[in-house]
C-alpha atoms as a PDB file:
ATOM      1  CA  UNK A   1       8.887  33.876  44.200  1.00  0.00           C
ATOM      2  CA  UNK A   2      10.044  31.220  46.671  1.00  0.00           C
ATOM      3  CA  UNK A   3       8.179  33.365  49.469  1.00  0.00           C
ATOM      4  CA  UNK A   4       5.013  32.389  47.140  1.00  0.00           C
ATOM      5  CA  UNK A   5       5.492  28.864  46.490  1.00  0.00           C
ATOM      6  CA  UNK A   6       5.994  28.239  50.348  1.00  0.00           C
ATOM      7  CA  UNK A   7       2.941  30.032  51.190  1.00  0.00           C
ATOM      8  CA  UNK A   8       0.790  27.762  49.343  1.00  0.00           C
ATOM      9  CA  UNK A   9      -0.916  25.485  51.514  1.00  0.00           C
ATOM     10  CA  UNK A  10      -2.996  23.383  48.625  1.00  0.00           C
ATOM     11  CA  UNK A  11      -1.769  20.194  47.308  1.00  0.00           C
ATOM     12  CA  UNK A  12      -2.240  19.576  43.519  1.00  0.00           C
ATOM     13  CA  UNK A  13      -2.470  16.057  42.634  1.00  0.00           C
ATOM     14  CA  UNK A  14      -0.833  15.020  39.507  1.00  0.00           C
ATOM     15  CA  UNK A  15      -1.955  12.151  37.343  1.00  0.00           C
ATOM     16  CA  UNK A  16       1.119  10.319  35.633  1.00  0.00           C
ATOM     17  CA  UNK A  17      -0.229   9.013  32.114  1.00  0.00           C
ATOM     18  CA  UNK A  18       0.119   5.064  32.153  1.00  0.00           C
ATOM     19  CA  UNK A  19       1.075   3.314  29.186  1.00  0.00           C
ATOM     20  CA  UNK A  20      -1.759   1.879  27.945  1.00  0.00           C
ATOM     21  CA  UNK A  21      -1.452  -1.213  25.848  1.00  0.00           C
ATOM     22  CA  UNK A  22      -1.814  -0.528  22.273  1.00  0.00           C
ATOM     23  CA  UNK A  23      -4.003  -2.744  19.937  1.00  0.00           C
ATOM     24  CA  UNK A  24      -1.540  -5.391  18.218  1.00  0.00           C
ATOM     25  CA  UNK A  25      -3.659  -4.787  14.179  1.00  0.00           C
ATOM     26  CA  UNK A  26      -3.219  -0.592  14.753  1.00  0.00           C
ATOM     27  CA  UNK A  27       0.365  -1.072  16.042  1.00  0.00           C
ATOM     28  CA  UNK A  28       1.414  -3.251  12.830  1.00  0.00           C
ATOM     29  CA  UNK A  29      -0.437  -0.531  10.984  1.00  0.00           C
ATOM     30  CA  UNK A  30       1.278   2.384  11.756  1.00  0.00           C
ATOM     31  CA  UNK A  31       4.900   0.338  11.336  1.00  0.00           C
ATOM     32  CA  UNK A  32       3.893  -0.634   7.961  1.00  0.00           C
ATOM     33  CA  UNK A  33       2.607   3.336   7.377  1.00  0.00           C
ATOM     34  CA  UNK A  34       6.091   4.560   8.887  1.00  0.00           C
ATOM     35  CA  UNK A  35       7.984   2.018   6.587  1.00  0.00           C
ATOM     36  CA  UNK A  36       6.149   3.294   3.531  1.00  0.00           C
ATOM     37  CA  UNK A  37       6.553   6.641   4.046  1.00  0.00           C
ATOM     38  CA  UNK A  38      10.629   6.048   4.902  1.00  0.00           C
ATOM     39  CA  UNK A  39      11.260   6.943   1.340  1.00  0.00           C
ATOM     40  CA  UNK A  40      14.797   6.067   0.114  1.00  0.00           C
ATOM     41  CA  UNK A  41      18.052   5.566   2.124  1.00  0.00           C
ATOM     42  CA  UNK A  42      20.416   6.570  -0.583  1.00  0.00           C
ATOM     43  CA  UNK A  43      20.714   8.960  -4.067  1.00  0.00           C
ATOM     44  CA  UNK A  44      21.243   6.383  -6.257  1.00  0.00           C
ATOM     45  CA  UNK A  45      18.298   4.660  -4.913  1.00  0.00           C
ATOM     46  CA  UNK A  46      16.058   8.213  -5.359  1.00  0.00           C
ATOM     47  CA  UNK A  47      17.862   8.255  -8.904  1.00  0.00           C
ATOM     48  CA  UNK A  48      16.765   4.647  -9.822  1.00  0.00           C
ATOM     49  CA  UNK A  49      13.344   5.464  -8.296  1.00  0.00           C
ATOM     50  CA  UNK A  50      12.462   8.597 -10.003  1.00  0.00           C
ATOM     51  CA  UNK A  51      14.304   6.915 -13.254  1.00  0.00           C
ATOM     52  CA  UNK A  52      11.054   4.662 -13.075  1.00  0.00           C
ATOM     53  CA  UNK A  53       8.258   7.283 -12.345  1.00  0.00           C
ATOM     54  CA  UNK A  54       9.606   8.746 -15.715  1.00  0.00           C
ATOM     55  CA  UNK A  55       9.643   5.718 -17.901  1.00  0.00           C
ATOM     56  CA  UNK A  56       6.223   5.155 -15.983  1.00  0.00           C
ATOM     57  CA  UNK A  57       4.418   8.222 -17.188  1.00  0.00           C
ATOM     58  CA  UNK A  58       6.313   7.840 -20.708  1.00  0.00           C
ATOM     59  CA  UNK A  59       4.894   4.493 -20.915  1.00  0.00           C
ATOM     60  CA  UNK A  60       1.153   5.367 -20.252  1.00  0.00           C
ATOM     61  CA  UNK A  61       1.203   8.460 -22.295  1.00  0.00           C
ATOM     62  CA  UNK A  62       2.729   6.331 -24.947  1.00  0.00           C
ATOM     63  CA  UNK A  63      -0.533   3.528 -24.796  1.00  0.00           C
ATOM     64  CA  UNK A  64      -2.442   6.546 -24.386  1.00  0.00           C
ATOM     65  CA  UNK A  65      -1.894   7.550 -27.719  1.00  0.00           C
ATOM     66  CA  UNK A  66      -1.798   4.112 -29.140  1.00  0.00           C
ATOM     67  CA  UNK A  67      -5.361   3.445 -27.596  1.00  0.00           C
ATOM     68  CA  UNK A  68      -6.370   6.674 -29.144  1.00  0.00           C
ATOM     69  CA  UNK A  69      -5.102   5.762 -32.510  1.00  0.00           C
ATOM     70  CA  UNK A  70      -6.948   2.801 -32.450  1.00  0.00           C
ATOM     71  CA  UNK A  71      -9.820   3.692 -31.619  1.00  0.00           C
ATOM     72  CA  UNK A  72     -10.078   6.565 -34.303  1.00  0.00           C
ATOM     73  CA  UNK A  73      -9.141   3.781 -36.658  1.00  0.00           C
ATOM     74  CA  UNK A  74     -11.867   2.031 -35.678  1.00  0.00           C
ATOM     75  CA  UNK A  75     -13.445   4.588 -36.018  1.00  0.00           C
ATOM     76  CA  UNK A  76     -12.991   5.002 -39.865  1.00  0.00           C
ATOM     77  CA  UNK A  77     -13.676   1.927 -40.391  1.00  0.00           C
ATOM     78  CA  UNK A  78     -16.711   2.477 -39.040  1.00  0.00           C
ATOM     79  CA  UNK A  79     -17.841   5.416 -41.325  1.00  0.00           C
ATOM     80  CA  UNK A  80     -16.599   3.370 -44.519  1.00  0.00           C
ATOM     81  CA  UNK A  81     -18.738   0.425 -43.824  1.00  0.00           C
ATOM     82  CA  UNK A  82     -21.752   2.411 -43.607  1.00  0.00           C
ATOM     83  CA  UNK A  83     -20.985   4.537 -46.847  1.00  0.00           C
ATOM     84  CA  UNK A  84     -20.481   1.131 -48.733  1.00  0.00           C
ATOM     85  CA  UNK A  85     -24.000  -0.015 -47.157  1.00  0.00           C
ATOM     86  CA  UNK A  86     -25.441   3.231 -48.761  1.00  0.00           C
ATOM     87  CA  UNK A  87     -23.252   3.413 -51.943  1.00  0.00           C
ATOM     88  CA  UNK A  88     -26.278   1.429 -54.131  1.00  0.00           C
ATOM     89  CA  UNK A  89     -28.549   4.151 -53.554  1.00  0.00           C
END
C-alpha cells in the first residue's frame, strides 16, 4: 500500500474550513433555542413540571365544561323567551 502512496506523483490541495464569523441575532437565537429545549436538571423539577401540565389540562377541561354549561343555559333561556312571546296566540 505504501509502494502506492509513494508512487503518486499528484499533489491534492486541501482547503481547511475557516471559521467564519457567525451573525450576533442567529447566534443569540440558537442559545435561547438550546436553553429551551434543556428541559429539566433534576426529578423533582420534571415532577413539579409535569404536576402543572396536569392541573393545566384539568383546569381547561374544567372551563370547558363550565363554558359549555353556560352557554346551553343561555341557551334555554333563549327558547323560553320566545315561547312566552308566542304564548298569547
Amino acid at each position: 500500500m505504501m509502494q502506492i502512496v509513494r508512487g503518486l506523483s499528484q499533489e491534492v490541495a486541501v482547503r481547511l474550513t475557516e471559521a467564519k464569523r457567525i451573525n450576533p441575532k442567529r447566534l443569540a437565537r440558537r442559545a435561547a433555542e438550546e436553553m429551551r429545549n434543556k428541559g429539566v436538571s433534576s426529578y423533582a423539577q420534571e415532577a413539579i413540571k409535569l404536576e402543572l401540565e396536569k392541573r393545566k389540562r384539568e383546569r381547561r377541561t374544567l372551563t370547558k365544561q363550565q363554558l359549555l354549561a353556560e352557554l346551553e343555559r343561555k341557551r334555554e333561556i333563549k327558547i323560553l323567551k320566545a315561547k312566552e312571546k308566542h304564548r298569547g296566540r
